[in-house]
PDB file of N, CA and C in Angstrom:
ATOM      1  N   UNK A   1       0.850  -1.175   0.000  1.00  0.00           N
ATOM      2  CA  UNK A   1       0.000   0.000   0.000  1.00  0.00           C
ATOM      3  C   UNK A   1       0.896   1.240   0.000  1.00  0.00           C
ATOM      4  N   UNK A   2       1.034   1.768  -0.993  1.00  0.00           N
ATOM      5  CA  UNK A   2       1.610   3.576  -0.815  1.00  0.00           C
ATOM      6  C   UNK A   2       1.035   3.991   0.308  1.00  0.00           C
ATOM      7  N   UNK A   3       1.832   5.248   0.838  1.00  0.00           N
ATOM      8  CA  UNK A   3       1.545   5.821   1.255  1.00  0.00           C
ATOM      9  C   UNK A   3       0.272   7.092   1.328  1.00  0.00           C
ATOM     10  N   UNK A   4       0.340   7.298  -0.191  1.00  0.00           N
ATOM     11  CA  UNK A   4      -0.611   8.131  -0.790  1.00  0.00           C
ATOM     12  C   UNK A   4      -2.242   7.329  -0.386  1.00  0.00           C
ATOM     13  N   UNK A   5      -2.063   6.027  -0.910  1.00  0.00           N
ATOM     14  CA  UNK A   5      -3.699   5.386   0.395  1.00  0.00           C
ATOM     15  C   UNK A   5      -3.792   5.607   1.655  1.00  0.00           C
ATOM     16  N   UNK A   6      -3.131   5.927   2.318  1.00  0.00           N
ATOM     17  CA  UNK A   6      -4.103   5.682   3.598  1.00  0.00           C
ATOM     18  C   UNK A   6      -4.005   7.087   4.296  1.00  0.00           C
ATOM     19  N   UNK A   7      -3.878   8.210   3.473  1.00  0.00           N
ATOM     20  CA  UNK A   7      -4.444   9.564   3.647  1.00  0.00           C
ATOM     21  C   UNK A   7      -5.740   9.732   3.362  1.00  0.00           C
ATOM     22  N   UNK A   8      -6.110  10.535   4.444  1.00  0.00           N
ATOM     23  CA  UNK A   8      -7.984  10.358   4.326  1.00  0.00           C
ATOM     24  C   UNK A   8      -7.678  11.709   3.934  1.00  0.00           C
ATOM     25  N   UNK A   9      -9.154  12.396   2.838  1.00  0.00           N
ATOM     26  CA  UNK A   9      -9.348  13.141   1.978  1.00  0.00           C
ATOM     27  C   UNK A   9     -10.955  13.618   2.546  1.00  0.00           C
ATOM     28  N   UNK A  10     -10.650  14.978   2.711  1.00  0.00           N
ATOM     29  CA  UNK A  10     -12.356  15.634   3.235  1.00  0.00           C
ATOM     30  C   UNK A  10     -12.606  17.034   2.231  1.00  0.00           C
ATOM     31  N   UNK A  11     -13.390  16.840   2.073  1.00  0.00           N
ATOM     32  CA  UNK A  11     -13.958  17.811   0.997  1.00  0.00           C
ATOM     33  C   UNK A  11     -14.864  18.413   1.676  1.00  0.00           C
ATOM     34  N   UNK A  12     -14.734  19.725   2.740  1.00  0.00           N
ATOM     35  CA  UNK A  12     -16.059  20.485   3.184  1.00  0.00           C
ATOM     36  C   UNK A  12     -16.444  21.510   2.739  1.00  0.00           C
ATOM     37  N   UNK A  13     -17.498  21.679   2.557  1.00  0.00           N
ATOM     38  CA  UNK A  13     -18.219  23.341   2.443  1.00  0.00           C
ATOM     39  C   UNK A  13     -18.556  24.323   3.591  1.00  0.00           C
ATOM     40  N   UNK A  14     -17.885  25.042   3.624  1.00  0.00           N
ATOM     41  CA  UNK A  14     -18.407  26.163   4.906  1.00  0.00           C
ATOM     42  C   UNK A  14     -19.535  26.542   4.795  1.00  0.00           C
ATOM     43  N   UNK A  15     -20.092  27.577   5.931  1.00  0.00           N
ATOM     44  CA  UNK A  15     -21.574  28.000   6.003  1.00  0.00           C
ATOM     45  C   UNK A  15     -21.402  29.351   4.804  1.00  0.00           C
ATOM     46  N   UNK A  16     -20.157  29.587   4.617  1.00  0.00           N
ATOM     47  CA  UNK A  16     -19.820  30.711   3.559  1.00  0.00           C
ATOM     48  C   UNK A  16     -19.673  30.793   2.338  1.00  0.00           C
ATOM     49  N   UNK A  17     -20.225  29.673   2.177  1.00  0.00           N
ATOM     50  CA  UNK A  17     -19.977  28.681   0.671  1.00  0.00           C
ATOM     51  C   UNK A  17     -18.706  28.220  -0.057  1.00  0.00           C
ATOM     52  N   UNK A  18     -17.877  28.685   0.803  1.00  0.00           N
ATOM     53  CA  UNK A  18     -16.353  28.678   0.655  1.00  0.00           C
ATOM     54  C   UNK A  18     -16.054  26.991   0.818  1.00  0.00           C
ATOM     55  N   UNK A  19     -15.199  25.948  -0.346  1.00  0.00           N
ATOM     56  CA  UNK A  19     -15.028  25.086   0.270  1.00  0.00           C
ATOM     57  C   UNK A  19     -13.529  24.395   1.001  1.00  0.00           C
ATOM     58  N   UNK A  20     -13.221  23.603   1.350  1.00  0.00           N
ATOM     59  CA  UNK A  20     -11.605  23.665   2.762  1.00  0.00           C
ATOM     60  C   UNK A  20     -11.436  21.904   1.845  1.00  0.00           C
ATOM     61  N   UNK A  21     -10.643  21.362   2.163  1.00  0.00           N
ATOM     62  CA  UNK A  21      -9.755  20.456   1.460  1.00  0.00           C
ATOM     63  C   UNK A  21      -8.978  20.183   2.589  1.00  0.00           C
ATOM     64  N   UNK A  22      -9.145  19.012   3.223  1.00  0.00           N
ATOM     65  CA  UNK A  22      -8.554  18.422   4.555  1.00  0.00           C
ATOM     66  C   UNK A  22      -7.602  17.397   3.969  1.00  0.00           C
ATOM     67  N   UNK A  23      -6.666  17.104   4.337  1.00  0.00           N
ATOM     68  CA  UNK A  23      -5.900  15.837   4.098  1.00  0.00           C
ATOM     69  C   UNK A  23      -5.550  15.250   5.532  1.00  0.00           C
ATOM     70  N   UNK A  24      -5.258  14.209   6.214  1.00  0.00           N
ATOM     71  CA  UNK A  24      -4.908  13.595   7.364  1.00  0.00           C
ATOM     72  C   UNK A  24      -4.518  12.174   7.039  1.00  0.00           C
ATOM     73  N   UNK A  25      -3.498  12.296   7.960  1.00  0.00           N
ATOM     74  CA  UNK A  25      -3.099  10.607   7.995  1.00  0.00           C
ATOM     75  C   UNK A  25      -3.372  10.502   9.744  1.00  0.00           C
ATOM     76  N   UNK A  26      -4.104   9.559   9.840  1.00  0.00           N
ATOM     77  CA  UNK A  26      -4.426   9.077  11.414  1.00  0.00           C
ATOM     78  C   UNK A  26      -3.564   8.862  12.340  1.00  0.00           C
ATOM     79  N   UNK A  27      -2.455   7.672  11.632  1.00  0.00           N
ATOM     80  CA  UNK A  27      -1.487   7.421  12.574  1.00  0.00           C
ATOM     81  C   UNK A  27      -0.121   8.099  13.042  1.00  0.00           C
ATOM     82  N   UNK A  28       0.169   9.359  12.247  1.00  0.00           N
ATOM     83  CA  UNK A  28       0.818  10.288  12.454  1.00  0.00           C
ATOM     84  C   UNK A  28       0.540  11.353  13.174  1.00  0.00           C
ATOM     85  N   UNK A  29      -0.842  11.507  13.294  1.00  0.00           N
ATOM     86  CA  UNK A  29      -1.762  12.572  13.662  1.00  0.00           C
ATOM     87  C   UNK A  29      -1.329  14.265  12.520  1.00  0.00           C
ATOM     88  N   UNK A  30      -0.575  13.929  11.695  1.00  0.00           N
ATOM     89  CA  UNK A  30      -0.506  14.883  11.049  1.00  0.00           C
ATOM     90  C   UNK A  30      -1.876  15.573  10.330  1.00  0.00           C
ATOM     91  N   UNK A  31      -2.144  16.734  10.000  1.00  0.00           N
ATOM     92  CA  UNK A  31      -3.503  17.131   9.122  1.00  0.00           C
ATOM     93  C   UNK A  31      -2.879  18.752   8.581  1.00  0.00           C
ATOM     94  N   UNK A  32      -3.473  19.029   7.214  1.00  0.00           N
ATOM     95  CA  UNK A  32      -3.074  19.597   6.460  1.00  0.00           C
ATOM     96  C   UNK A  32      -4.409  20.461   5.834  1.00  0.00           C
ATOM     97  N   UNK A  33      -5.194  21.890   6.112  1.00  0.00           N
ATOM     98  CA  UNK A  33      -6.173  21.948   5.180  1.00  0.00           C
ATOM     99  C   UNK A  33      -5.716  23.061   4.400  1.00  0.00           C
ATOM    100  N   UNK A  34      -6.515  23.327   3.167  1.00  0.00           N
ATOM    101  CA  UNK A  34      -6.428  24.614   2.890  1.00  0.00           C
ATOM    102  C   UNK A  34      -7.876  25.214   1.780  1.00  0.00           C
ATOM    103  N   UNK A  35      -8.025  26.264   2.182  1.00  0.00           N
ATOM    104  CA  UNK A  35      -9.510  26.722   1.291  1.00  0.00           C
ATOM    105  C   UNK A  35      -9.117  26.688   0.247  1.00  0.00           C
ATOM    106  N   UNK A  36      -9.892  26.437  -1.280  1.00  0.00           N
ATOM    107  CA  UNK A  36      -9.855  25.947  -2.262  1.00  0.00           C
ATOM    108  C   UNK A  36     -10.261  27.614  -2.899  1.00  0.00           C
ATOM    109  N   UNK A  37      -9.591  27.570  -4.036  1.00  0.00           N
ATOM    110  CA  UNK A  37      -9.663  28.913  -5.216  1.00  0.00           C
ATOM    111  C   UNK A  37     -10.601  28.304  -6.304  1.00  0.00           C
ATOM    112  N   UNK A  38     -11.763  28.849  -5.956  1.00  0.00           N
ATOM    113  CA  UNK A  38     -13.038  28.278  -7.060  1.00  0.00           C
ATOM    114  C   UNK A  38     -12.506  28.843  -8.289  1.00  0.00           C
ATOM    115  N   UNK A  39     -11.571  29.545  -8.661  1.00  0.00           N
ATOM    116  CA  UNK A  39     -11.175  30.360  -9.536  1.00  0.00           C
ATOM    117  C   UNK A  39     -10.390  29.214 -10.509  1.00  0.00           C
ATOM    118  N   UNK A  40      -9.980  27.934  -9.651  1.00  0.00           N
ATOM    119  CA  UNK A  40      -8.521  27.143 -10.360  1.00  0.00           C
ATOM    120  C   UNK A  40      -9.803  25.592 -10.149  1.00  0.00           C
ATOM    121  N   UNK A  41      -9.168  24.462 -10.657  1.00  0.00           N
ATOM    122  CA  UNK A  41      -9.755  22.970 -10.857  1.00  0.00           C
ATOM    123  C   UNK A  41      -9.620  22.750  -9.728  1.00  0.00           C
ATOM    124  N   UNK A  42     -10.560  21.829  -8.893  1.00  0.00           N
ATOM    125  CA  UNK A  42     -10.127  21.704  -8.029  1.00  0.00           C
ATOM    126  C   UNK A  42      -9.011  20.156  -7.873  1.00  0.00           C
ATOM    127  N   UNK A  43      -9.157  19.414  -8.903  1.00  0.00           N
ATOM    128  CA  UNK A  43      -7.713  18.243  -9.099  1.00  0.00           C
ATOM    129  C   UNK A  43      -6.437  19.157  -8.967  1.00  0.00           C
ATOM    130  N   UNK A  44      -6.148  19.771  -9.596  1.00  0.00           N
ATOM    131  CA  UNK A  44      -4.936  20.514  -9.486  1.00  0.00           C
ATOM    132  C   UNK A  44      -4.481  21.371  -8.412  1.00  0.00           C
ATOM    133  N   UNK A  45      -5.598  21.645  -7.592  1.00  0.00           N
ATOM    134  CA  UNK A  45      -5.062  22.010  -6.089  1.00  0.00           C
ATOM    135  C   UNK A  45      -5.259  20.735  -5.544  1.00  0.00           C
ATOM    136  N   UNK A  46      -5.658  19.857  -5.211  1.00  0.00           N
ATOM    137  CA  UNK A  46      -6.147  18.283  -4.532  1.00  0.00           C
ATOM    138  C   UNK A  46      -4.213  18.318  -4.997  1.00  0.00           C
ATOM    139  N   UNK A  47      -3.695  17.806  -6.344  1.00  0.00           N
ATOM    140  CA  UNK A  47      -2.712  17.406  -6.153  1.00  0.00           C
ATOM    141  C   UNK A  47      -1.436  17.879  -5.576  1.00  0.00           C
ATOM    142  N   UNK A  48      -1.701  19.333  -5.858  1.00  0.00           N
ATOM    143  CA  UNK A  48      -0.330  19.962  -5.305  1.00  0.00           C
ATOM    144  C   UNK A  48      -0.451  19.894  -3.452  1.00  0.00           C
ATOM    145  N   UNK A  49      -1.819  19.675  -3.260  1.00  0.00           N
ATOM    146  CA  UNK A  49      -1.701  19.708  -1.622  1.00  0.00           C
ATOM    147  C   UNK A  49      -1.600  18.285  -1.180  1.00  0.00           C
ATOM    148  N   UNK A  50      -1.661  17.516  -1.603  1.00  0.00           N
ATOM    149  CA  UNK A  50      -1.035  16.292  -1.908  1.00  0.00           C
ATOM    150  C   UNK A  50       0.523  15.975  -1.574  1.00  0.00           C
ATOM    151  N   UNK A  51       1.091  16.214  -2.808  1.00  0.00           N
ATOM    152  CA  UNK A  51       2.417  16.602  -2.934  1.00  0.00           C
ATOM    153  C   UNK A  51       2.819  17.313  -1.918  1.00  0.00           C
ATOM    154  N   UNK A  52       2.332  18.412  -1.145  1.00  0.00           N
ATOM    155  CA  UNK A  52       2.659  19.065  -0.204  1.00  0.00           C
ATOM    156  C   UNK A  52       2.845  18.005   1.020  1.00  0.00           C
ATOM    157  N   UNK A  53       1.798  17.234   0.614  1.00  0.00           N
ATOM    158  CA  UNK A  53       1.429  16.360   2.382  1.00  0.00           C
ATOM    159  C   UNK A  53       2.308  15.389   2.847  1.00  0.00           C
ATOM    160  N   UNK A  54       2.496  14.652   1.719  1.00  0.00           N
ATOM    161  CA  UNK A  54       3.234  14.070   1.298  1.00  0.00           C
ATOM    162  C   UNK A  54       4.510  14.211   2.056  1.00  0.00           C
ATOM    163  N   UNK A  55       5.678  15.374   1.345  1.00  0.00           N
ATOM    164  CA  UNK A  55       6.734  15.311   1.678  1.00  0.00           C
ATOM    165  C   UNK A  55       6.654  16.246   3.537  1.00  0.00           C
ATOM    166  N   UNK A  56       5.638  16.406   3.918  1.00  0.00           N
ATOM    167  CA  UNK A  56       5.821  16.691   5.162  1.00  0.00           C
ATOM    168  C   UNK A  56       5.973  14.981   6.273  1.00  0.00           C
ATOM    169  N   UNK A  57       4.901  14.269   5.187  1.00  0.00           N
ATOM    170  CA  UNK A  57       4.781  13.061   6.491  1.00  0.00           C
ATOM    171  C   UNK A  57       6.153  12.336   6.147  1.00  0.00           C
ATOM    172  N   UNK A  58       7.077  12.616   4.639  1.00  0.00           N
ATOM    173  CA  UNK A  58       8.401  11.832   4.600  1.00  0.00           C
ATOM    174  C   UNK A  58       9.171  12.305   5.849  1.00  0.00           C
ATOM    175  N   UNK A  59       9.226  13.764   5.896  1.00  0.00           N
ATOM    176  CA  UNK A  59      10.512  14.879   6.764  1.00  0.00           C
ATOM    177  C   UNK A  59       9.553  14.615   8.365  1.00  0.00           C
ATOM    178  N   UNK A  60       8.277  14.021   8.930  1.00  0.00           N
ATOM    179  CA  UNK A  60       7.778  13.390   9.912  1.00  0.00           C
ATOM    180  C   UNK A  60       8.710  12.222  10.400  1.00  0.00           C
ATOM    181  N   UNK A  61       8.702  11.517   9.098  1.00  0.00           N
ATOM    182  CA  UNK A  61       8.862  10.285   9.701  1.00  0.00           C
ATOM    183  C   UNK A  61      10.531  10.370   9.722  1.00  0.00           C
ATOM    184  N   UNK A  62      11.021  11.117   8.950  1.00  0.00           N
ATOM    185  CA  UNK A  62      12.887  11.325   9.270  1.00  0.00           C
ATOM    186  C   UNK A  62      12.786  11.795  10.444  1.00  0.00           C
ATOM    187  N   UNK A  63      12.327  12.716  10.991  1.00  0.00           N
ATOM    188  CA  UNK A  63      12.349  13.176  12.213  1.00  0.00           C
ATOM    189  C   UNK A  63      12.174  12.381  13.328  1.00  0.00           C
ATOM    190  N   UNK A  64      11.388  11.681  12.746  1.00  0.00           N
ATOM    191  CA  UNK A  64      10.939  10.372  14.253  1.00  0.00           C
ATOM    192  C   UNK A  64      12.105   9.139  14.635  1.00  0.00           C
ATOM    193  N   UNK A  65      12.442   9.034  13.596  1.00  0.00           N
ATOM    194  CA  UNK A  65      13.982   7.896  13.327  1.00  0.00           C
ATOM    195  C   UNK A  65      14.721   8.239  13.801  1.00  0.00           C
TER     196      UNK A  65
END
């Protein structure tokens, strides 16, 4: 299993109609959100915050070693 599975993915809408983009991995307790630019796709922010999450839980887990 990559790593990239077992990041849970939340897609919310605020009461402001604004919507937030959660990423979390459980067993790290790490979590990552950020409000979404209705202006851009939202795949192409999903991936770069991804990519973002990503190399934080690599430089996590160097840190923990």
């Amino acid at each position: 299993m990559s790593p990239r599975d077992k990041i849970q993915v939340e897609l919310l809408k605020l009461a402001t109609g604004e919507r937030l983009l959660r990423l979390s991995d459980p067993p790290s307790g790490l979590a990552l959100e950020k409000k979404l630019d209705p202006q851009q796709p939202v795949a192409r922010q999903k991936e770069t915050l991804f990519s973002i999450f990503e190399a934080a839980l690599v430089r996590a887990d160097l840190t923990a070693a």
